[in-house]
C-alpha atoms as a PDB file:
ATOM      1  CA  UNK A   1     -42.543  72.227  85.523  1.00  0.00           C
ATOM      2  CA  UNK A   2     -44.399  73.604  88.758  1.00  0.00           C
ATOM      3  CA  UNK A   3     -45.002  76.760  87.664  1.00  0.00           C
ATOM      4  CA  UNK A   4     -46.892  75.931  84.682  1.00  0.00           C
ATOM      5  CA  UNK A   5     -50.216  76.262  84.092  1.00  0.00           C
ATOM      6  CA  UNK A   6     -52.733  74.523  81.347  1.00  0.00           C
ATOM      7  CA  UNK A   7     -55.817  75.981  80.909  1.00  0.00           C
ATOM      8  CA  UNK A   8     -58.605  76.859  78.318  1.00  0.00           C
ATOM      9  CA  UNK A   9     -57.303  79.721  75.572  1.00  0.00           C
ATOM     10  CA  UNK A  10     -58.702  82.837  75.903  1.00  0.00           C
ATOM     11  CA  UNK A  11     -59.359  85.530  72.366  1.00  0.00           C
ATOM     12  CA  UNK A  12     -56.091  86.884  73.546  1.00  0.00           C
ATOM     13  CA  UNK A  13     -54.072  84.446  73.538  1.00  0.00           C
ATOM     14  CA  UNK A  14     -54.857  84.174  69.472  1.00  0.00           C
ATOM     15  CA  UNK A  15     -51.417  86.285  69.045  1.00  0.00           C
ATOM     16  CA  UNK A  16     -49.046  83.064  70.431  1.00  0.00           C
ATOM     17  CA  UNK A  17     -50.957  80.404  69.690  1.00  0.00           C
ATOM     18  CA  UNK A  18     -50.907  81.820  65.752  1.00  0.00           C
ATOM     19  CA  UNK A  19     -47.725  82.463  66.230  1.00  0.00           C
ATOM     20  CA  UNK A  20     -46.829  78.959  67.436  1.00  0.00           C
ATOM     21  CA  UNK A  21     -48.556  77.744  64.306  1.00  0.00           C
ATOM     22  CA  UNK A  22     -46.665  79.805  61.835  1.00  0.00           C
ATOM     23  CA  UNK A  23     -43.367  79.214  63.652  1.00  0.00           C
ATOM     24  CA  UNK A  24     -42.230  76.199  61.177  1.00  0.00           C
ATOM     25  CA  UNK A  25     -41.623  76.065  57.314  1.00  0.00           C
ATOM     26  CA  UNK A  26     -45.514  74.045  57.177  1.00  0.00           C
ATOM     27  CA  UNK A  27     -46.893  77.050  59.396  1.00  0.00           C
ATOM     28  CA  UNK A  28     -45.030  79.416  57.913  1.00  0.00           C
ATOM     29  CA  UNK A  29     -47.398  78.921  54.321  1.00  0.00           C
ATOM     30  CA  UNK A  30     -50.930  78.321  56.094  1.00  0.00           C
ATOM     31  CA  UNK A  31     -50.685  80.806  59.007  1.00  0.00           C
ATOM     32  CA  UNK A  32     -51.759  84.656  58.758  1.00  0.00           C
ATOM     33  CA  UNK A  33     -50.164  86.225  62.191  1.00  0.00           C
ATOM     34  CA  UNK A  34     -51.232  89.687  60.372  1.00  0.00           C
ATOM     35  CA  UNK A  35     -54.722  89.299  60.570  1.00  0.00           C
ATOM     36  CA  UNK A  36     -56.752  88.123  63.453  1.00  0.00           C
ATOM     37  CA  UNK A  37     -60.177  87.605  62.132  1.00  0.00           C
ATOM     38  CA  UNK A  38     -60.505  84.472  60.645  1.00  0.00           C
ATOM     39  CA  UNK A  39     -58.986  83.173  64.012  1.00  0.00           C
ATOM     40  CA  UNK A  40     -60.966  84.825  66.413  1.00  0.00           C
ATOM     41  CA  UNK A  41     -64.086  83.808  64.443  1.00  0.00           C
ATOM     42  CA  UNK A  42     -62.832  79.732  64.662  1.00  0.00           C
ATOM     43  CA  UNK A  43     -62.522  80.901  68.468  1.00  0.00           C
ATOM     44  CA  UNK A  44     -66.021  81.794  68.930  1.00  0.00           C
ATOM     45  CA  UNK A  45     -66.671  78.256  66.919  1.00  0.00           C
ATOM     46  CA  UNK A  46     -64.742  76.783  69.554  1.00  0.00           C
ATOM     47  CA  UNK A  47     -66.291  78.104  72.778  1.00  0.00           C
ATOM     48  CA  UNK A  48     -69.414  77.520  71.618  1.00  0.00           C
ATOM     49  CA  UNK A  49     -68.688  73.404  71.049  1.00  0.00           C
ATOM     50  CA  UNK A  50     -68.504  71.498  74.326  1.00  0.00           C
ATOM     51  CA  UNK A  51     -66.575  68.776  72.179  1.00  0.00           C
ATOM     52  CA  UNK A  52     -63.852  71.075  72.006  1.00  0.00           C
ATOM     53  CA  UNK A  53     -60.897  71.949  73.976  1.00  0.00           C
ATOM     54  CA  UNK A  54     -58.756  74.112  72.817  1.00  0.00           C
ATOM     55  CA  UNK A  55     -55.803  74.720  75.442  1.00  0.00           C
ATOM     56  CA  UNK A  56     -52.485  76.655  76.346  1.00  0.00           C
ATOM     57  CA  UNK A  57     -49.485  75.590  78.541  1.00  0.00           C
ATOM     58  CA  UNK A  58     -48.894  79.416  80.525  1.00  0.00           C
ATOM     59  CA  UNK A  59     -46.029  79.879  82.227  1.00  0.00           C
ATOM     60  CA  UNK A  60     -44.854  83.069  83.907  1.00  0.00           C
ATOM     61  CA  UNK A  61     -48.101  84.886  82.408  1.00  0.00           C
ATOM     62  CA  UNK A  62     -46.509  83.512  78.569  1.00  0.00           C
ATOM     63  CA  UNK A  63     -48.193  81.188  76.643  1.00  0.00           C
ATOM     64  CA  UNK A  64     -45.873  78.616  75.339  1.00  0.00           C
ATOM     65  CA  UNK A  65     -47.443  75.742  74.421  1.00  0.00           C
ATOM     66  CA  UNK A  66     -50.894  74.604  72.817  1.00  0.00           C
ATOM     67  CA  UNK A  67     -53.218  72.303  71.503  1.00  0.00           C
ATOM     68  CA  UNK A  68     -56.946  71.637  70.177  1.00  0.00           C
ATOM     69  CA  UNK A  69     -58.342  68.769  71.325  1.00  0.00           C
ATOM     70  CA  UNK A  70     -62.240  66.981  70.003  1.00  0.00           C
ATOM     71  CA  UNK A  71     -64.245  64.997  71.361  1.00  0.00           C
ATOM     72  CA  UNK A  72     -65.621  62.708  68.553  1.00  0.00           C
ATOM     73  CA  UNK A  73     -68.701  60.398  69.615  1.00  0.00           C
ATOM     74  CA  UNK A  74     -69.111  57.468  66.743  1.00  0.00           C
ATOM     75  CA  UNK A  75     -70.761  53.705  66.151  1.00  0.00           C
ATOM     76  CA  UNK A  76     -67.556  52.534  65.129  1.00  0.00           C
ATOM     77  CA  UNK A  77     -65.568  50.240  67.926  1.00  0.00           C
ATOM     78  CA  UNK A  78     -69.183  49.573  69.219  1.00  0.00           C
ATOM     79  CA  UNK A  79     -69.947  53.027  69.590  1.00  0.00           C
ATOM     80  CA  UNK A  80     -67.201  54.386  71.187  1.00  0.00           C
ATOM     81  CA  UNK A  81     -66.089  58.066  71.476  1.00  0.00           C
ATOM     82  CA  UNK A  82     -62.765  58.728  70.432  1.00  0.00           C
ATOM     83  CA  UNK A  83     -60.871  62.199  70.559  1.00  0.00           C
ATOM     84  CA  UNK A  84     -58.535  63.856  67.488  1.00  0.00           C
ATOM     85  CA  UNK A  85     -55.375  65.837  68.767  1.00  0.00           C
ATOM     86  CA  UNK A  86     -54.701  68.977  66.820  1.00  0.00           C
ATOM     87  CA  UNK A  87     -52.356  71.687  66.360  1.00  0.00           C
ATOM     88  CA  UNK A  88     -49.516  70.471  69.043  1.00  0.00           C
ATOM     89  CA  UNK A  89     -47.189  73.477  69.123  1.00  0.00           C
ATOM     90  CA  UNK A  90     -44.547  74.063  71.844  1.00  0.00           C
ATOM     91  CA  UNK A  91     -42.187  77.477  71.622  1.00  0.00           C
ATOM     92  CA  UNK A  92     -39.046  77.455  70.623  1.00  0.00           C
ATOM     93  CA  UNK A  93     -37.685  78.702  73.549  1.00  0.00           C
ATOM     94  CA  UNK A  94     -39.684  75.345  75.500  1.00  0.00           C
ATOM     95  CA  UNK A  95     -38.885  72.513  73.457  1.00  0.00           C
ATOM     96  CA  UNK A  96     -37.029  69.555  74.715  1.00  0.00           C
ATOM     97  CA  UNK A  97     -38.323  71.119  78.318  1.00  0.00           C
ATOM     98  CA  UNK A  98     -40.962  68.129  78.724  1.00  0.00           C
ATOM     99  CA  UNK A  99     -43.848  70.614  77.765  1.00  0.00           C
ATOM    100  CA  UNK A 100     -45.229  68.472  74.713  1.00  0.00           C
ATOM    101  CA  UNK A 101     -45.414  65.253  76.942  1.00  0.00           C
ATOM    102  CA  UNK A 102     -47.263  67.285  79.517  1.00  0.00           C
ATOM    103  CA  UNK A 103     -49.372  68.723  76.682  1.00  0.00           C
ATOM    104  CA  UNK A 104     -50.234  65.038  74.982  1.00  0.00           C
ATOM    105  CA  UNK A 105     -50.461  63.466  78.765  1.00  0.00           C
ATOM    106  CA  UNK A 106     -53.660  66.324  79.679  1.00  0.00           C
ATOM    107  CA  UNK A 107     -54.856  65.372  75.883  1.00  0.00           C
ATOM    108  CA  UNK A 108     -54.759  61.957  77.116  1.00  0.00           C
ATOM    109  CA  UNK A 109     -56.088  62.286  80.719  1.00  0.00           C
ATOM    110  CA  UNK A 110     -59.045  64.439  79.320  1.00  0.00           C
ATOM    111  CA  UNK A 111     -59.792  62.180  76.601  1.00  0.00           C
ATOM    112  CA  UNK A 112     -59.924  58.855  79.661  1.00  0.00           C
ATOM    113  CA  UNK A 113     -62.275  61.408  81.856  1.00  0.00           C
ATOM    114  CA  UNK A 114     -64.525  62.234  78.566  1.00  0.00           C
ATOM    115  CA  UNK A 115     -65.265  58.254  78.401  1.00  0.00           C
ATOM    116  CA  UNK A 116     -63.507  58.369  74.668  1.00  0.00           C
ATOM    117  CA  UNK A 117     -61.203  54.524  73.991  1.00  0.00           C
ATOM    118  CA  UNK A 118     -59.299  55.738  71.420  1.00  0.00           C
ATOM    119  CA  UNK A 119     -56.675  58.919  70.837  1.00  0.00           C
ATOM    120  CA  UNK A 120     -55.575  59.772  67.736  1.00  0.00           C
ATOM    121  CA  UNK A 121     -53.939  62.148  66.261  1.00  0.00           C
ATOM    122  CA  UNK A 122     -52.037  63.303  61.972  1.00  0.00           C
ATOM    123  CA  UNK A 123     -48.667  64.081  62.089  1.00  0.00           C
ATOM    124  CA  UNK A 124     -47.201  66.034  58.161  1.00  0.00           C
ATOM    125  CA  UNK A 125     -45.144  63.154  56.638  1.00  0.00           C
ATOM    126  CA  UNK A 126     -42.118  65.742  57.167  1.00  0.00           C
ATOM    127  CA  UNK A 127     -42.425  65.590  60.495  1.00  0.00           C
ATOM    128  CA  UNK A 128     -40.034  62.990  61.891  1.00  0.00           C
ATOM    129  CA  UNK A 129     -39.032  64.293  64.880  1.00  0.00           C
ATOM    130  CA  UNK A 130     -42.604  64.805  65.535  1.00  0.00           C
ATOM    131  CA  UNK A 131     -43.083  61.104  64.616  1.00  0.00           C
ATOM    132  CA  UNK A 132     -40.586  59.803  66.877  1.00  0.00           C
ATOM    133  CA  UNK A 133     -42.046  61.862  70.063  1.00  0.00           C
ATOM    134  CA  UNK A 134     -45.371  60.356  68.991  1.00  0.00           C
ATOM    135  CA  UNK A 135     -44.111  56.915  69.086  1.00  0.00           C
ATOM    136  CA  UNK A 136     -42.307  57.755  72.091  1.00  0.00           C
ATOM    137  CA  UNK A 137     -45.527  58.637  74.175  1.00  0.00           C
ATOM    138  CA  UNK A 138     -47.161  55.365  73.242  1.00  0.00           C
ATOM    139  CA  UNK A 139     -49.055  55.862  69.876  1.00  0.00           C
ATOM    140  CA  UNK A 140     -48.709  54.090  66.545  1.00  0.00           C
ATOM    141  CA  UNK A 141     -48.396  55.020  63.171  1.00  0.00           C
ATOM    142  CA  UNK A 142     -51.100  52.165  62.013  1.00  0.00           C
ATOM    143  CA  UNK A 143     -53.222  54.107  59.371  1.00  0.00           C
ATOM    144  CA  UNK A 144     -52.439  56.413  56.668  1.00  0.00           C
ATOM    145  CA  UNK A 145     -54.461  59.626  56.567  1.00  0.00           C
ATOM    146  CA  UNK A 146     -55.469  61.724  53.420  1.00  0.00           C
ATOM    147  CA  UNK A 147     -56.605  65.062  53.254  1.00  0.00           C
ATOM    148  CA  UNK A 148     -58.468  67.097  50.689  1.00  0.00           C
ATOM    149  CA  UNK A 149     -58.339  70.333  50.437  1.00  0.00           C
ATOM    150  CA  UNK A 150     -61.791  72.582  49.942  1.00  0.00           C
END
């Protein structure tokens, strides 16, 4: 994967990453590739948060891969920090290329150099081949999450 490149996202790379997101049957209902603003204003929420990382696998000037990764300090686990991995997306035309691992591997390395013990990440229940990659790479599925929407 030489020629491949991850680095922070820019405001223009909101077009692929959004795409990205809407490019599955979950995405597909919660994603708005039509309209730009309410991303580009979580983008200026982003860049302003130094717990934040919000990244894109580039290759050949394309993005085609991303992810959002936080820093979360806490007093739990004797006060460690611990980071949440978000919004994994690889293109279509990348998967089974070794991108994700390279994506969750830089989650992980950042995560060691920002001090945090502890990685963690939701996957939708519908997921399974998500799942399995997950497991795959080392993590567990050892709590059950629940969301509520506002």
């Amino acid at each position: 994967m030489g020629d491949l490149e991850i680095r922070a996202a820019v405001a223009g790379d909101i077009p692929a990453i959004v795409g990205m997101l809407a490019d599955d049957p979950l995405g597909a209902q919660r994603e708005s590739p039509d309209d730009a603003t309410p991303y580009l204003t979580a983008m200026e929420r982003i860049e302003a948060d130094p717990n934040q990382h919000l990244v894109v696998a580039v290759r050949e000037e394309r993005v085609v891969g991303t992810l959002q990764l936080t820093i979360v300090p806490g007093l739990s686990r004797r006060g460690s920090t611990r980071s949440i991995i978000e919004g994994v997306r690889v293109h279509a035309d990348e998967r089974g290329t070794g991108l994700g691992t390279l994506l969750i591997e830089w989650a992980i390395g950042t995560s060691r150099r920002e001090g945090c013990r502890l990685v963690q990440l939701t996957s939708d229940n519908t997921r399974t081949d998500a799942h399995r990659f997950y497991e795959r790479l080392g993590f567990t599925a050892s709590h059950l999450g629940f969301k509520l929407p506002l």
